[in-house]
N, C-alpha and C. Protein backbone atom coordinates (compact mmCIF):
# COMPACT_ATOMS: atom_id res chain seq x y z
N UNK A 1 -8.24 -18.17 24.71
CA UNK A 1 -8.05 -18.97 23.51
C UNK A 1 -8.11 -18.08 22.27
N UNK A 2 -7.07 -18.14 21.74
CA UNK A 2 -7.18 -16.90 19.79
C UNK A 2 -7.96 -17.64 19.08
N UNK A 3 -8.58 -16.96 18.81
CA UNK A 3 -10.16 -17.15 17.40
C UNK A 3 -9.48 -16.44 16.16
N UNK A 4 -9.66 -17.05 15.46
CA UNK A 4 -9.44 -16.40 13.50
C UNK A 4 -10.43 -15.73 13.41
N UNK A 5 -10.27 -14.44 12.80
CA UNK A 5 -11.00 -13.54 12.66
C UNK A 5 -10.97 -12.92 10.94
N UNK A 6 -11.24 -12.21 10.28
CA UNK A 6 -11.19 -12.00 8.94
C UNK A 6 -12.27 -10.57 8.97
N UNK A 7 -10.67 -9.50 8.51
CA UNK A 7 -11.17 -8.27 8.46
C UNK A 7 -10.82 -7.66 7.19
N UNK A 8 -11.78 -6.89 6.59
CA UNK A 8 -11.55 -6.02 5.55
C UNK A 8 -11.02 -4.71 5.60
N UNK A 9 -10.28 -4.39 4.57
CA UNK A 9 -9.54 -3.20 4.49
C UNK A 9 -9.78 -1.85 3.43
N UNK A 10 -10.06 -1.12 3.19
CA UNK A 10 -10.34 -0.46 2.59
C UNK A 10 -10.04 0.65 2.42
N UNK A 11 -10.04 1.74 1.38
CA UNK A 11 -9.47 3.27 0.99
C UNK A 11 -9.36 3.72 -0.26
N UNK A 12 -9.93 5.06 0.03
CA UNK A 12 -9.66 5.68 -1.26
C UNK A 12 -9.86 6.88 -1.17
N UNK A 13 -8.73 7.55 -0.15
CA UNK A 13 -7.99 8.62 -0.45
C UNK A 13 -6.56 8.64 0.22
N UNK A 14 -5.67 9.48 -0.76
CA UNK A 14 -4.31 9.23 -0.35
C UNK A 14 -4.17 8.18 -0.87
N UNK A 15 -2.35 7.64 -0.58
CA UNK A 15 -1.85 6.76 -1.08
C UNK A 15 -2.57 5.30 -0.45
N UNK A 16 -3.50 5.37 -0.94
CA UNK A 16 -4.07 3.48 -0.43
C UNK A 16 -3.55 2.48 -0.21
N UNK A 17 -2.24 2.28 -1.03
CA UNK A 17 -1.52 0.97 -1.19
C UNK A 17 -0.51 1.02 0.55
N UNK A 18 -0.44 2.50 0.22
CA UNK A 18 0.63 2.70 1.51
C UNK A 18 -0.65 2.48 2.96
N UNK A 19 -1.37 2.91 2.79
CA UNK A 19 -2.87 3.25 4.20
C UNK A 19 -2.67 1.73 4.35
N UNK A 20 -3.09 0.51 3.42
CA UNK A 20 -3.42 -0.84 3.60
C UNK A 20 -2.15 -1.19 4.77
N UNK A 21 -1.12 -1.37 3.56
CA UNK A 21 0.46 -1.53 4.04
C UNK A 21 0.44 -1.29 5.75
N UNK A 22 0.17 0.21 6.04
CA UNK A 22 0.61 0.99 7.22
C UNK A 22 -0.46 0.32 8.67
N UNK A 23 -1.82 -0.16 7.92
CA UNK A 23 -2.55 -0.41 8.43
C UNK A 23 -2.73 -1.84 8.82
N UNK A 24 -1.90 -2.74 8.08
CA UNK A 24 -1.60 -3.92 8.32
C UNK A 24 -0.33 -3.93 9.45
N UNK A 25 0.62 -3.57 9.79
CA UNK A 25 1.90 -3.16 10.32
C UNK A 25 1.13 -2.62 12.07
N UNK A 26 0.32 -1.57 11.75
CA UNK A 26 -0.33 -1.21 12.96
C UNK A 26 -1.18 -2.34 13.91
N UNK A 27 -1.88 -3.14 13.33
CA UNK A 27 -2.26 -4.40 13.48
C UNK A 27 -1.54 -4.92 14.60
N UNK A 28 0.01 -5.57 13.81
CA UNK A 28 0.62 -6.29 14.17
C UNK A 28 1.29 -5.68 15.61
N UNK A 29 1.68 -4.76 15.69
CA UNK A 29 2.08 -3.24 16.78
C UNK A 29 0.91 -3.58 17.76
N UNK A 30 -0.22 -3.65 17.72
CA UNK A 30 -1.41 -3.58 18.48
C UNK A 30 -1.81 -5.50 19.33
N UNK A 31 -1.32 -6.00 18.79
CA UNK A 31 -1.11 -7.39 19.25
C UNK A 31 -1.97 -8.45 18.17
N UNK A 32 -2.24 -7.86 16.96
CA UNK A 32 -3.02 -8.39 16.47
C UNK A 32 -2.48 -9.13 15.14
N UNK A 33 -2.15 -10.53 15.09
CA UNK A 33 -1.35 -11.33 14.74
C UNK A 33 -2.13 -11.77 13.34
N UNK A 34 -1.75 -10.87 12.23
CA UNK A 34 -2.31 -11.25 10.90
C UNK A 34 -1.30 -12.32 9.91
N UNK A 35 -1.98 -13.24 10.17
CA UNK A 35 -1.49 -14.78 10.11
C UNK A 35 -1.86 -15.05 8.07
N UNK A 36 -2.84 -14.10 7.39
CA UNK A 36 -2.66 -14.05 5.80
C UNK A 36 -3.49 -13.14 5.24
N UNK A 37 -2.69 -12.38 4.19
CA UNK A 37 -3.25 -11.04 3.53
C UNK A 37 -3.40 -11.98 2.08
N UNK A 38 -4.60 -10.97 1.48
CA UNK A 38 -5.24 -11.20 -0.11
C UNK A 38 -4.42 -10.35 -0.84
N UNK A 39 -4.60 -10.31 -2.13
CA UNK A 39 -4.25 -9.19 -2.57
C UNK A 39 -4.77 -8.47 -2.88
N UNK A 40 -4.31 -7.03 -3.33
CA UNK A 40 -5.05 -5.78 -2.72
C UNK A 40 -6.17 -5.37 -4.37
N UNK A 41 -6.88 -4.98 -4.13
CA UNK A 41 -8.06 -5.04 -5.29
C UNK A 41 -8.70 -3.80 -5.65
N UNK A 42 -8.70 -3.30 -6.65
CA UNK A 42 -9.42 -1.82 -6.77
C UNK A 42 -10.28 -2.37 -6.94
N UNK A 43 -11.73 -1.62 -6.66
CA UNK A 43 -13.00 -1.38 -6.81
C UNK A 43 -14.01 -0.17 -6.67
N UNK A 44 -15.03 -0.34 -6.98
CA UNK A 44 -16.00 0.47 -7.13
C UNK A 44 -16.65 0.69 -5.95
N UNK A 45 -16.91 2.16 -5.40
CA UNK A 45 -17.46 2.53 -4.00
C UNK A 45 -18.82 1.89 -3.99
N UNK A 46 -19.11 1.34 -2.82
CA UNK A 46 -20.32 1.09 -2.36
C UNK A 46 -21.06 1.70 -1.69
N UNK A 47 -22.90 1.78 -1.93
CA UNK A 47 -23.60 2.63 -1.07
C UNK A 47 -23.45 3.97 -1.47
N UNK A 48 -22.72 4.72 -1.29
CA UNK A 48 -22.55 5.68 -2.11
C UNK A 48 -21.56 5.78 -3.25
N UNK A 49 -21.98 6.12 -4.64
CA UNK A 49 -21.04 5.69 -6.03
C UNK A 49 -20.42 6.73 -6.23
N UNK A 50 -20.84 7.96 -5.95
CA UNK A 50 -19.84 9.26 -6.74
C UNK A 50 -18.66 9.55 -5.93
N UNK A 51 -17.53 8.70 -6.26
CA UNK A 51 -16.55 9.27 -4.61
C UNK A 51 -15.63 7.77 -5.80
N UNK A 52 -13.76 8.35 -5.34
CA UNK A 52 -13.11 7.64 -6.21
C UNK A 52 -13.10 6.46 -5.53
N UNK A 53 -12.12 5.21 -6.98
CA UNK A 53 -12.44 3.99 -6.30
C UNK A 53 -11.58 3.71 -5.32
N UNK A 54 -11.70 2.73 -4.55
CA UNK A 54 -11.43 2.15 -3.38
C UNK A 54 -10.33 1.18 -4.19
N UNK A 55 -9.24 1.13 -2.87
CA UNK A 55 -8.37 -0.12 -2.87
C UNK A 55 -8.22 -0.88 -1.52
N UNK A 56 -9.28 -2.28 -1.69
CA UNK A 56 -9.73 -3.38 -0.72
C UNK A 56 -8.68 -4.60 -0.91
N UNK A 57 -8.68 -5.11 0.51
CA UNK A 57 -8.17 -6.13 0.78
C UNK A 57 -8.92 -7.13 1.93
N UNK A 58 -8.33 -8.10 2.10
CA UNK A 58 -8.78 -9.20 3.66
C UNK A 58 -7.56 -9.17 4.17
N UNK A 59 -7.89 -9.42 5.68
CA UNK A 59 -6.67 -10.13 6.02
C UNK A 59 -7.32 -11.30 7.29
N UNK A 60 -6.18 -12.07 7.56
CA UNK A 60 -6.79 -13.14 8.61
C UNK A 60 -6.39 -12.55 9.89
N UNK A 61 -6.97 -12.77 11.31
CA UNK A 61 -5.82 -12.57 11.81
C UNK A 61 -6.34 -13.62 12.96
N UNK A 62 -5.55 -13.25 14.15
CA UNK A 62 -5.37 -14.53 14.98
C UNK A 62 -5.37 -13.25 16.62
N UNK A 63 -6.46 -13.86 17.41
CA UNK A 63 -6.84 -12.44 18.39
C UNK A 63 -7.02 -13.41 19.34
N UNK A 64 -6.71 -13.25 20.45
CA UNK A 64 -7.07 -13.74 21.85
C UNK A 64 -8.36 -13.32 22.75
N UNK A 65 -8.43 -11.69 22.57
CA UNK A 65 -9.38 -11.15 23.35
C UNK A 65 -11.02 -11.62 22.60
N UNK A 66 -11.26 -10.46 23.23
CA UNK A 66 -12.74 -10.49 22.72
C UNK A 66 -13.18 -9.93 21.29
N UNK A 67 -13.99 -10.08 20.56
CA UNK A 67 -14.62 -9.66 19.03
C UNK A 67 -14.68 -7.59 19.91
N UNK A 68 -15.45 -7.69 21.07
CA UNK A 68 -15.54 -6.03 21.20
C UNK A 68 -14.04 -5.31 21.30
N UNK A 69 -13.53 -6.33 22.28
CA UNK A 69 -11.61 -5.33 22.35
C UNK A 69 -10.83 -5.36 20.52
N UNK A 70 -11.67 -6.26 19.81
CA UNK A 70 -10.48 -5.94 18.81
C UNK A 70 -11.07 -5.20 18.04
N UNK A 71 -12.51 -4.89 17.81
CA UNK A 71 -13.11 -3.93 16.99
C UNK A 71 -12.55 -2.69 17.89
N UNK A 72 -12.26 -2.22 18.95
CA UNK A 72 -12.07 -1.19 19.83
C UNK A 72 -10.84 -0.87 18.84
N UNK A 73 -9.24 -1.84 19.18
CA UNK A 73 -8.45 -1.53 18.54
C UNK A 73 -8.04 -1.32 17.19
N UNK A 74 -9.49 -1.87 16.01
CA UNK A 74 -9.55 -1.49 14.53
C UNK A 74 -9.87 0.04 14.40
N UNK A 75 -10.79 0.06 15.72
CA UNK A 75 -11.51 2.17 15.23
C UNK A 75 -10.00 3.04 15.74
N UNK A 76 -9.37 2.34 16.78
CA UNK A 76 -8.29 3.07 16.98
C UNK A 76 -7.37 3.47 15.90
N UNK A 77 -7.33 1.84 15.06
CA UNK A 77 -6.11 2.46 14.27
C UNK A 77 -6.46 3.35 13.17
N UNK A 78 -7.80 3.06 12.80
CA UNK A 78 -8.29 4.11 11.81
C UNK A 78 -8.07 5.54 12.19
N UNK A 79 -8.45 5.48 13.23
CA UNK A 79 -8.23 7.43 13.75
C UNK A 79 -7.01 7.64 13.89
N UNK A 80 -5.75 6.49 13.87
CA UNK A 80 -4.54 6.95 13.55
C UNK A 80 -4.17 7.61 12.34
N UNK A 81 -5.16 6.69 10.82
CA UNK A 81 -5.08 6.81 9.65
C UNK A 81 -6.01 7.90 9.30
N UNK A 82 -5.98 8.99 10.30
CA UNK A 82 -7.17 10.23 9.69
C UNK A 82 -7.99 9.80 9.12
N UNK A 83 -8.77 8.97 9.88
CA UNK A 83 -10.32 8.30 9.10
C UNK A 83 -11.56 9.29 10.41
N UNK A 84 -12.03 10.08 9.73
CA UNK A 84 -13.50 10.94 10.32
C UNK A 84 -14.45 9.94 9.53
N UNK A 85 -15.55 10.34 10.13
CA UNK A 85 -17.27 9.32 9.70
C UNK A 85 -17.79 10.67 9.93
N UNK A 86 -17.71 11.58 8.56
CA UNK A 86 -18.41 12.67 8.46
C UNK A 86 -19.59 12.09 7.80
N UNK A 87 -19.62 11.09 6.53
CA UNK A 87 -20.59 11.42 5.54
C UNK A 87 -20.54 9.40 5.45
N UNK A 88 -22.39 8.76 6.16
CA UNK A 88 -22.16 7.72 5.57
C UNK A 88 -21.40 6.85 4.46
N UNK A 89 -20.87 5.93 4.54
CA UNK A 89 -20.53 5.27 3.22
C UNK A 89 -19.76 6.07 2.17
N UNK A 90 -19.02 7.31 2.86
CA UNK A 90 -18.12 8.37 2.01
C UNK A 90 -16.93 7.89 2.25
N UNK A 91 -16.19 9.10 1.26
CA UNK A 91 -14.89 8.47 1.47
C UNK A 91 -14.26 8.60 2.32
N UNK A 92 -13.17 7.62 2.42
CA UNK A 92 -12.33 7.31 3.81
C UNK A 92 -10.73 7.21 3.52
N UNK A 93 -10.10 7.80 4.85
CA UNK A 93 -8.53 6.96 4.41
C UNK A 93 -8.55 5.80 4.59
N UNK A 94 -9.18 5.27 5.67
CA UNK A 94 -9.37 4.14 6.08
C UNK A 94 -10.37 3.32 6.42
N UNK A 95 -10.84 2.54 6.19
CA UNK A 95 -11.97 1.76 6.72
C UNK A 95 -11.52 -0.08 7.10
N UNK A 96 -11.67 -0.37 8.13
CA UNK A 96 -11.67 -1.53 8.96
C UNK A 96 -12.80 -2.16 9.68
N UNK A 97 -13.16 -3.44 8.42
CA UNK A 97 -14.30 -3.84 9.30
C UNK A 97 -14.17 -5.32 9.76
N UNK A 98 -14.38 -5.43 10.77
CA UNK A 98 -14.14 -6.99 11.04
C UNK A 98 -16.16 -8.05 10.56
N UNK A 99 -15.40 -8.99 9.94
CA UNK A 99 -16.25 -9.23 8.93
C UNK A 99 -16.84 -10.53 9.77
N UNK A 100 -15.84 -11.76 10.00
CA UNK A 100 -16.32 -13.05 10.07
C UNK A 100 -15.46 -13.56 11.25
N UNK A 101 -16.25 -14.19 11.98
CA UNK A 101 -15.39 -15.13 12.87
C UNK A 101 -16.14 -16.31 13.07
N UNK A 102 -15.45 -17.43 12.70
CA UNK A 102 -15.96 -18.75 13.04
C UNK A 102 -17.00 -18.91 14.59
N UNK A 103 -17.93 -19.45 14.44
CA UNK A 103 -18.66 -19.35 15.64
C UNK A 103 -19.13 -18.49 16.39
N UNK A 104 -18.75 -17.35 16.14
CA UNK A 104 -18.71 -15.73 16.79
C UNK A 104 -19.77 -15.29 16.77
N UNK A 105 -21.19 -14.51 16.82
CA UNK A 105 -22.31 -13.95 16.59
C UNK A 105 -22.07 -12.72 17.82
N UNK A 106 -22.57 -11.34 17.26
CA UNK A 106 -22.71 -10.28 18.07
C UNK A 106 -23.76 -9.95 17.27
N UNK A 107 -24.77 -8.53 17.99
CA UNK A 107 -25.91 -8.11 17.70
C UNK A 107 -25.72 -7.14 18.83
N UNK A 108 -25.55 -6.31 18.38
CA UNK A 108 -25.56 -5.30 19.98
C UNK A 108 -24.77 -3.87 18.78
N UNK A 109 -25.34 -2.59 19.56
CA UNK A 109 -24.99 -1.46 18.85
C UNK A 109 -23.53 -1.24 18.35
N UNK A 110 -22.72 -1.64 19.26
CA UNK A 110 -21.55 -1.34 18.74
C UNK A 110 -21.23 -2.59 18.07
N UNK A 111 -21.61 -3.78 17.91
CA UNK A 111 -20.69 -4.83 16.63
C UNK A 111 -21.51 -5.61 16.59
N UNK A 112 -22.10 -6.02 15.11
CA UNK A 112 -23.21 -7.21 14.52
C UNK A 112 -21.63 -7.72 13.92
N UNK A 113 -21.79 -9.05 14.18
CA UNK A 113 -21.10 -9.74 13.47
C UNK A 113 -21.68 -11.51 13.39
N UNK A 114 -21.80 -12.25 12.03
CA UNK A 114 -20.98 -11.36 10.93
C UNK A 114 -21.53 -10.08 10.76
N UNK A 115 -20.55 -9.52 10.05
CA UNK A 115 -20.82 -8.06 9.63
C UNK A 115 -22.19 -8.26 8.38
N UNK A 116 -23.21 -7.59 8.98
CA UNK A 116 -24.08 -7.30 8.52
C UNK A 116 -24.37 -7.50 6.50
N UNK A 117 -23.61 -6.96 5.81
CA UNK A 117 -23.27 -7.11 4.69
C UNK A 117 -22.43 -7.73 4.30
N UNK A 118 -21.45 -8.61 4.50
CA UNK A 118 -20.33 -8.82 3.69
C UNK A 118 -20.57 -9.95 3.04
N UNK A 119 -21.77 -11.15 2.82
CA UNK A 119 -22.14 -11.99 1.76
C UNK A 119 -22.84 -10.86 0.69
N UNK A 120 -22.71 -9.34 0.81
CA UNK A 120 -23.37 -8.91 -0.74
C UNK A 120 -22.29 -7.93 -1.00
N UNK A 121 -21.02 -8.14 -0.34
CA UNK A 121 -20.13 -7.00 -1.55
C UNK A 121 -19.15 -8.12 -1.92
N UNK A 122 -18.72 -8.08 -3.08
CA UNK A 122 -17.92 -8.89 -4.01
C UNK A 122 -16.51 -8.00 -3.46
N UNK A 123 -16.74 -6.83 -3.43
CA UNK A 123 -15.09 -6.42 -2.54
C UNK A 123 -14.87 -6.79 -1.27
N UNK A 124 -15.58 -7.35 -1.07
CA UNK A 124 -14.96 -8.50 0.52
C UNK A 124 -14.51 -9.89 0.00
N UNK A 125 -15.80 -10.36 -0.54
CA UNK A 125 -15.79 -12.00 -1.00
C UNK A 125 -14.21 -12.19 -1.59
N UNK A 126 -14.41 -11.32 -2.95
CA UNK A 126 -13.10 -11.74 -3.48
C UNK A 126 -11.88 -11.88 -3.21
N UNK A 127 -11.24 -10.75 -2.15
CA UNK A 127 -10.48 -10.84 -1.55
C UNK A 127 -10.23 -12.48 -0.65
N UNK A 128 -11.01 -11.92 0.28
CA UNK A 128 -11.45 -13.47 1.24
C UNK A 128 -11.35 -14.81 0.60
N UNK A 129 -11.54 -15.08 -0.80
CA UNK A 129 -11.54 -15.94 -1.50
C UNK A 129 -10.21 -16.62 -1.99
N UNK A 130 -9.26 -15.54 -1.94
CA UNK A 130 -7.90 -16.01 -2.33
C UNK A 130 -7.50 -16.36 -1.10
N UNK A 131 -8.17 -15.98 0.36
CA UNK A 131 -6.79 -16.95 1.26
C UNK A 131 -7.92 -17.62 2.22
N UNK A 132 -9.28 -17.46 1.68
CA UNK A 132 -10.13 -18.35 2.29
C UNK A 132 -11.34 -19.35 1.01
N UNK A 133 -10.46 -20.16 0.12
CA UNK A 133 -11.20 -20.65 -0.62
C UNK A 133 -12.24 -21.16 -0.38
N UNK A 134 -12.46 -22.14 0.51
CA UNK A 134 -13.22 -23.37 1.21
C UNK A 134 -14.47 -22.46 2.14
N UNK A 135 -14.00 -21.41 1.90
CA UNK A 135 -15.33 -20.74 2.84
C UNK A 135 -16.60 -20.74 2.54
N UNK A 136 -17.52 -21.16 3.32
CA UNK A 136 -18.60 -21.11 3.31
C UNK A 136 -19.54 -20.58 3.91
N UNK A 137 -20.71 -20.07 3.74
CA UNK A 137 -21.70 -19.43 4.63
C UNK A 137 -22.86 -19.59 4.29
N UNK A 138 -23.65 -19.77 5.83
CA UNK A 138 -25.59 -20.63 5.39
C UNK A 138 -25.18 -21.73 4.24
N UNK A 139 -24.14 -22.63 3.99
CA UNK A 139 -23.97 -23.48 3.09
C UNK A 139 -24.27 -23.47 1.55
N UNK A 140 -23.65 -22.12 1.81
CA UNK A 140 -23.66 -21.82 0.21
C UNK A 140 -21.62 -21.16 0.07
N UNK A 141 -21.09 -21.36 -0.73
CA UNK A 141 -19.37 -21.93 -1.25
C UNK A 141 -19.52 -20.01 -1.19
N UNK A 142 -18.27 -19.53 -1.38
CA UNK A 142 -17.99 -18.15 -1.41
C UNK A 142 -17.58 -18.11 -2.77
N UNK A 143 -17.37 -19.16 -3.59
CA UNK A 143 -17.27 -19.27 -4.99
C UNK A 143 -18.16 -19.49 -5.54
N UNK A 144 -19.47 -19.61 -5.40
CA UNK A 144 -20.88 -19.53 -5.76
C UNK A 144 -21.19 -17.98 -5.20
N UNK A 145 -21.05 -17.68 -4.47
CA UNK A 145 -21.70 -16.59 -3.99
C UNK A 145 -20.88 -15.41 -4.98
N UNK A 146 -19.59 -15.06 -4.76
CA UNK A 146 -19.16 -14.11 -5.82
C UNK A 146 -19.72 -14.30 -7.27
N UNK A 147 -20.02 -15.69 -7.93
CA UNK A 147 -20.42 -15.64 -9.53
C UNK A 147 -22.17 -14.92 -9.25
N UNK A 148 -22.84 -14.98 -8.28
CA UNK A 148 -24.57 -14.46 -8.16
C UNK A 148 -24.03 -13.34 -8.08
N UNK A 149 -23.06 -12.72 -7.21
CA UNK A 149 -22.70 -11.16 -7.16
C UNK A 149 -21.60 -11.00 -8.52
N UNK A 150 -21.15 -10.86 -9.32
CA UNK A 150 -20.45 -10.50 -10.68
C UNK A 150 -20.73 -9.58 -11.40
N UNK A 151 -22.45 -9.62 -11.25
CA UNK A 151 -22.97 -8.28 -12.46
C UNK A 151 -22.99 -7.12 -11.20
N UNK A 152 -23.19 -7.34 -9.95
CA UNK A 152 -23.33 -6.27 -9.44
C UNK A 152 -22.61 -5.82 -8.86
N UNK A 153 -21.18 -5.70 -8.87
CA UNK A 153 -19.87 -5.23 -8.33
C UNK A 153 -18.54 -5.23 -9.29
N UNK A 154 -17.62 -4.47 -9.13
CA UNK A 154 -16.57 -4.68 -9.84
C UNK A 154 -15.06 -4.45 -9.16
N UNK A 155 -14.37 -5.91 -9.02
CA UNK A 155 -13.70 -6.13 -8.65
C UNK A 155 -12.39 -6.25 -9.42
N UNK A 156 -11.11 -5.85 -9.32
CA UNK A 156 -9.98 -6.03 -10.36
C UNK A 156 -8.77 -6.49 -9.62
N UNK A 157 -8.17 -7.38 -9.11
CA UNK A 157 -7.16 -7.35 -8.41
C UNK A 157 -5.80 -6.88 -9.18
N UNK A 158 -5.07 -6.24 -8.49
CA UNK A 158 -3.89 -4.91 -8.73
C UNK A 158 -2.57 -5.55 -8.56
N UNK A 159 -1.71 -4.50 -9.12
CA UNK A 159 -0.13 -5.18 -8.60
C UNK A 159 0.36 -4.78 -7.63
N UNK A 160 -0.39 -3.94 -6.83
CA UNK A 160 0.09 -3.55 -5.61
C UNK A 160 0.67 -4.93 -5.02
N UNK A 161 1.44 -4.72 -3.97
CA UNK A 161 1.85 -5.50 -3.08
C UNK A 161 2.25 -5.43 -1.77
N UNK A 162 2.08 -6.16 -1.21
CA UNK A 162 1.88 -5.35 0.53
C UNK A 162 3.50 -5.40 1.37
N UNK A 163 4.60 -5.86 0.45
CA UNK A 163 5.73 -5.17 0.47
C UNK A 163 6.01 -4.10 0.12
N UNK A 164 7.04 -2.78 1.10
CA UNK A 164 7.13 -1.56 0.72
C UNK A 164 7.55 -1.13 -0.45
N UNK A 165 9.18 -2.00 -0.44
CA UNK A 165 9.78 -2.08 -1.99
C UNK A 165 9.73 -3.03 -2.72
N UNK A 166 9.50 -2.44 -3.33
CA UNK A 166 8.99 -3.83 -4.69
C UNK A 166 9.59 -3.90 -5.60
């Protein structure tokens, strides 16, 4: 049975707009049926601040297997996108995290989900917010939750567009 899943995208080195783009496309190549993209958002690095900013997105997607086989095939495509994990929370070409799945709970070394953090970065929420308004979590609105997070993140959505030519 396919479960909706909702993964974040992230980068900031190299052409980002193109990494998202390339990285959404790979997805779809991999069997992984991204059913709605946000738009793409510069922001400010997290966890670690001195490192340039990031350009984040969401996307939905629609997976049959398991939460472990599709995190398997997110680290894959990253190591397509020359993404090393030299330096915690440093910079990346790529970063793919699978964030939320309805009903879903993991706790085990290789995947906590939800993902551990993503009710405290406003570069998830916001994204998530444009193609998941109605979302909620512990019953608190994701439109309440981004205005408590506002002073402590900075989010700008961009004209990028996740068409090649524009």
């Amino acid at each position: 049975m396919k479960k909706s899943y909702f993964i974040s995208l992230g980068s900031n080195l190299g052409n980002r707009a193109a990494t998202l783009r390339s990285a959404a496309a790979a997805m779809a190549a991999e069997g992984i049926a991204v059913t709605a993209r946000s738009p793409m958002y510069e922001t400010f690095p997290w966890g670690k601040e001195d490192q340039a900013l990031f350009l984040n997105a969401v996307v939905r997607v629609s997976w049959e297997g398991t939460p472990e086989e599709l995190l398997r095939r997110l680290l894959a495509i990253e190591k397509c996108h020359g993404r090393t994990r030299l330096l915690h929370w440093g910079p990346r070409t790529l970063d793919l995290d699978l964030i939320y799945a309805e009903g879903i709970v993991r706790d085990s070394e290789f995947l906590r989900l939800p993902h551990p953090f993503f009710w405290d970065r406003a570069f998830v929420l916001a994204p998530m917010a444009d193609i998941a308004p109605d979302f909620q979590y512990r019953g608190v609105s994701i439109e309440r939750r981004l205005k408590e997070l506002q002073s402590s993140d900075c989010v700008k959505k961009t004209e990028e567009s996740w068409e090649v030519n524009r």
